[in-house]
C-alpha atoms as a PDB file:
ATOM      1  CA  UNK A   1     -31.409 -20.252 -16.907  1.00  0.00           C
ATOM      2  CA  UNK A   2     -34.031 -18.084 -18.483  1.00  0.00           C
ATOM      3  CA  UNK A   3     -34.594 -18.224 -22.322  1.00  0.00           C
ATOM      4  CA  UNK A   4     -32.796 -15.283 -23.081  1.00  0.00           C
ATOM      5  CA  UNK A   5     -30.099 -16.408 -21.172  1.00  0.00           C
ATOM      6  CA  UNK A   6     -30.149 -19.714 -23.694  1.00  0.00           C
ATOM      7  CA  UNK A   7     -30.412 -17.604 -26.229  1.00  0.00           C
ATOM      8  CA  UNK A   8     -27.349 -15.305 -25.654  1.00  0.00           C
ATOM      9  CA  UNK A   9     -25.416 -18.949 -24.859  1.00  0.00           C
ATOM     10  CA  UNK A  10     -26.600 -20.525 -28.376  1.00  0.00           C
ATOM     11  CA  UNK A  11     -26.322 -17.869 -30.944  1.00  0.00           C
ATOM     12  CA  UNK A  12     -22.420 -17.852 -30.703  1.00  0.00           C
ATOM     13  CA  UNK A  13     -22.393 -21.478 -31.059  1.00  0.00           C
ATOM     14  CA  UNK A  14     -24.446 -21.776 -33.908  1.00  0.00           C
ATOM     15  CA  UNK A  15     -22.532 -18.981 -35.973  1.00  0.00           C
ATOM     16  CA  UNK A  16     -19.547 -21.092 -35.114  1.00  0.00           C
ATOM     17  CA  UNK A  17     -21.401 -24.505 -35.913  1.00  0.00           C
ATOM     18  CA  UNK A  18     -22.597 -23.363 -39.456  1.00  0.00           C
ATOM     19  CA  UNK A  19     -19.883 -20.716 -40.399  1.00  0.00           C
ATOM     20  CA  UNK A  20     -23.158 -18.054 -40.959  1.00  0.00           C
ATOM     21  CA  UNK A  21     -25.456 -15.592 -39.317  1.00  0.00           C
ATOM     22  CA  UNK A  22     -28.199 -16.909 -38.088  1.00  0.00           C
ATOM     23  CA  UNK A  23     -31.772 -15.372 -39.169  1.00  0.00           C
ATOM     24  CA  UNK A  24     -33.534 -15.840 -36.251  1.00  0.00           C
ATOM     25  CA  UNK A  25     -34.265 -18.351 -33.374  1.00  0.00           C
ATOM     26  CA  UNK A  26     -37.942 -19.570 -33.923  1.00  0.00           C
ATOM     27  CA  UNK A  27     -38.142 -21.931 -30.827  1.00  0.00           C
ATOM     28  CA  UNK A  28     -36.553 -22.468 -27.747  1.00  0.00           C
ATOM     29  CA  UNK A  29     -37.700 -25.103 -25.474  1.00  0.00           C
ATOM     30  CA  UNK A  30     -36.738 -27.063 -22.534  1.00  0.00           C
ATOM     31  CA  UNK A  31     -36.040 -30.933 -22.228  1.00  0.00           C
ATOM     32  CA  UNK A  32     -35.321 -33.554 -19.967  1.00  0.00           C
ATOM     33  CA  UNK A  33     -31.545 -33.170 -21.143  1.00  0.00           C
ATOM     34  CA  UNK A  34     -31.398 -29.340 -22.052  1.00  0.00           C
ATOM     35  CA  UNK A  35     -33.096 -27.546 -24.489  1.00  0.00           C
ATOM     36  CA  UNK A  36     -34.047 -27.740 -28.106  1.00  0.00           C
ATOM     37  CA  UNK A  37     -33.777 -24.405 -30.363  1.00  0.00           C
ATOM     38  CA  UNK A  38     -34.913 -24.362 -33.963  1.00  0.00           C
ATOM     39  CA  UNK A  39     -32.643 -22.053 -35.441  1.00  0.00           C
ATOM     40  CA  UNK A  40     -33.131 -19.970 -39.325  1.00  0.00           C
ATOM     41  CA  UNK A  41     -30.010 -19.352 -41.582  1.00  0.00           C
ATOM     42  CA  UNK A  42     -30.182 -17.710 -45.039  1.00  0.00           C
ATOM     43  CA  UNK A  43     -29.124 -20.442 -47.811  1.00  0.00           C
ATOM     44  CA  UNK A  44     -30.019 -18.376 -50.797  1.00  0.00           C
ATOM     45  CA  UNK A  45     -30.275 -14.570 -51.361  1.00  0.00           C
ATOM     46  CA  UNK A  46     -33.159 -13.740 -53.675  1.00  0.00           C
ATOM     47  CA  UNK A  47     -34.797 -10.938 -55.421  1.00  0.00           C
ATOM     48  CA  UNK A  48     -37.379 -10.213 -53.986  1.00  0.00           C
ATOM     49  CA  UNK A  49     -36.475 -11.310 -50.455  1.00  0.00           C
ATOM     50  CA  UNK A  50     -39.929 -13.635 -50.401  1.00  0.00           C
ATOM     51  CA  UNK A  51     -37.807 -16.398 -52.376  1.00  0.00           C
ATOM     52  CA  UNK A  52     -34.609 -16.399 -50.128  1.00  0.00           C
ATOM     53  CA  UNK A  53     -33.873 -20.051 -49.414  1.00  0.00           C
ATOM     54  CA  UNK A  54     -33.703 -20.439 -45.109  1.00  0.00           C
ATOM     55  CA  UNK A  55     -32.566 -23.815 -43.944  1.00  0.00           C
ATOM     56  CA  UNK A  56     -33.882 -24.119 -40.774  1.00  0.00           C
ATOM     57  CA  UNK A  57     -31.755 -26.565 -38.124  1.00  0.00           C
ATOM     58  CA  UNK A  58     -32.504 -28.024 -35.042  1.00  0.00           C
ATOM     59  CA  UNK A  59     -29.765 -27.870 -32.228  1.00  0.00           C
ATOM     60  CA  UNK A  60     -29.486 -29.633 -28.846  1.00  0.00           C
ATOM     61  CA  UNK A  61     -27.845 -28.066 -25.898  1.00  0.00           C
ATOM     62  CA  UNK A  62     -27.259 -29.795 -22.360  1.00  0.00           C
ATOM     63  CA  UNK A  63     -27.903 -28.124 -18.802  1.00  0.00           C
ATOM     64  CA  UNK A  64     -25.121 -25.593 -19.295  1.00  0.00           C
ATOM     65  CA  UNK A  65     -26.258 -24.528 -22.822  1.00  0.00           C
ATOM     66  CA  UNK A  66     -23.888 -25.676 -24.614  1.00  0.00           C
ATOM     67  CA  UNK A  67     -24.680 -27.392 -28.283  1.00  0.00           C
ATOM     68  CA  UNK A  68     -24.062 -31.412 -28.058  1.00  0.00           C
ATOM     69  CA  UNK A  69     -25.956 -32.035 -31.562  1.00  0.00           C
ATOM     70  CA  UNK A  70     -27.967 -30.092 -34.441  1.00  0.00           C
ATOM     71  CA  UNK A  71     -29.423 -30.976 -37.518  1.00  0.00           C
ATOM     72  CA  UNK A  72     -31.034 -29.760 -40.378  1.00  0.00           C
ATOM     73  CA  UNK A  73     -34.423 -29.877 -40.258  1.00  0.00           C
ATOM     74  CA  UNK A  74     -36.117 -28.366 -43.789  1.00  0.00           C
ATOM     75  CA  UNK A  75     -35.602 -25.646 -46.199  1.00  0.00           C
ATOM     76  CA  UNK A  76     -38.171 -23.077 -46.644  1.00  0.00           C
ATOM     77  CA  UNK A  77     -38.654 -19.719 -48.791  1.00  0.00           C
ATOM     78  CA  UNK A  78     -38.817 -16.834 -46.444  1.00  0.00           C
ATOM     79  CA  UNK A  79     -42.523 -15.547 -48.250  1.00  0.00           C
ATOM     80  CA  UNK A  80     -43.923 -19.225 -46.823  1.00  0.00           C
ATOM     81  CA  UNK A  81     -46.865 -19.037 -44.723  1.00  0.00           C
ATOM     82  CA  UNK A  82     -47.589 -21.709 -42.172  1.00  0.00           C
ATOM     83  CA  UNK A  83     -46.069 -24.766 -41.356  1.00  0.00           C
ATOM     84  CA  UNK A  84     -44.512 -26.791 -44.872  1.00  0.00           C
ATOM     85  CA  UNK A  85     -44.221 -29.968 -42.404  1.00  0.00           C
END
């Protein structure tokens, strides 16, 4: 499966999952069991949009794409620049 592929597979799931739209996938990336995909989801509308809330999860998916676990990872504010880890 090509990352797109994962990609088309996981989006569903997630906006199942989490009951929202997600923002944006930030990472996909293969693993011994699957993949890993760092997903962004809007928490909190703002105005402006540079202080909407994201929460950004991590989700698990086996061989066949499909989600086995996900967490949340951090929230962020959209206007953040670099890495808040």
């Amino acid at each position: 499966m090509n990352l797109l592929e994962i990609q088309e597979k996981a989006v569903p799931q997630l906006r199942t999952l989490l009951h929202k739209e997600p923002e944006g996938i930030s990472s996909i990336e293969k693993t011994n069991e699957g993949w890993k995909v760092l997903c962004e989801v809007l928490d909190k509308k703002s105005i402006p949009e540079t202080y909407d809330l994201l929460k950004v999860y991590e989700f698990m998916l086996d061989k066949e794409a499909k989600v086995t676990s996900f967490k949340l990872l951090k929230k962020i504010r959209r206007g953040d620049v670099g890495d808040s880890n």
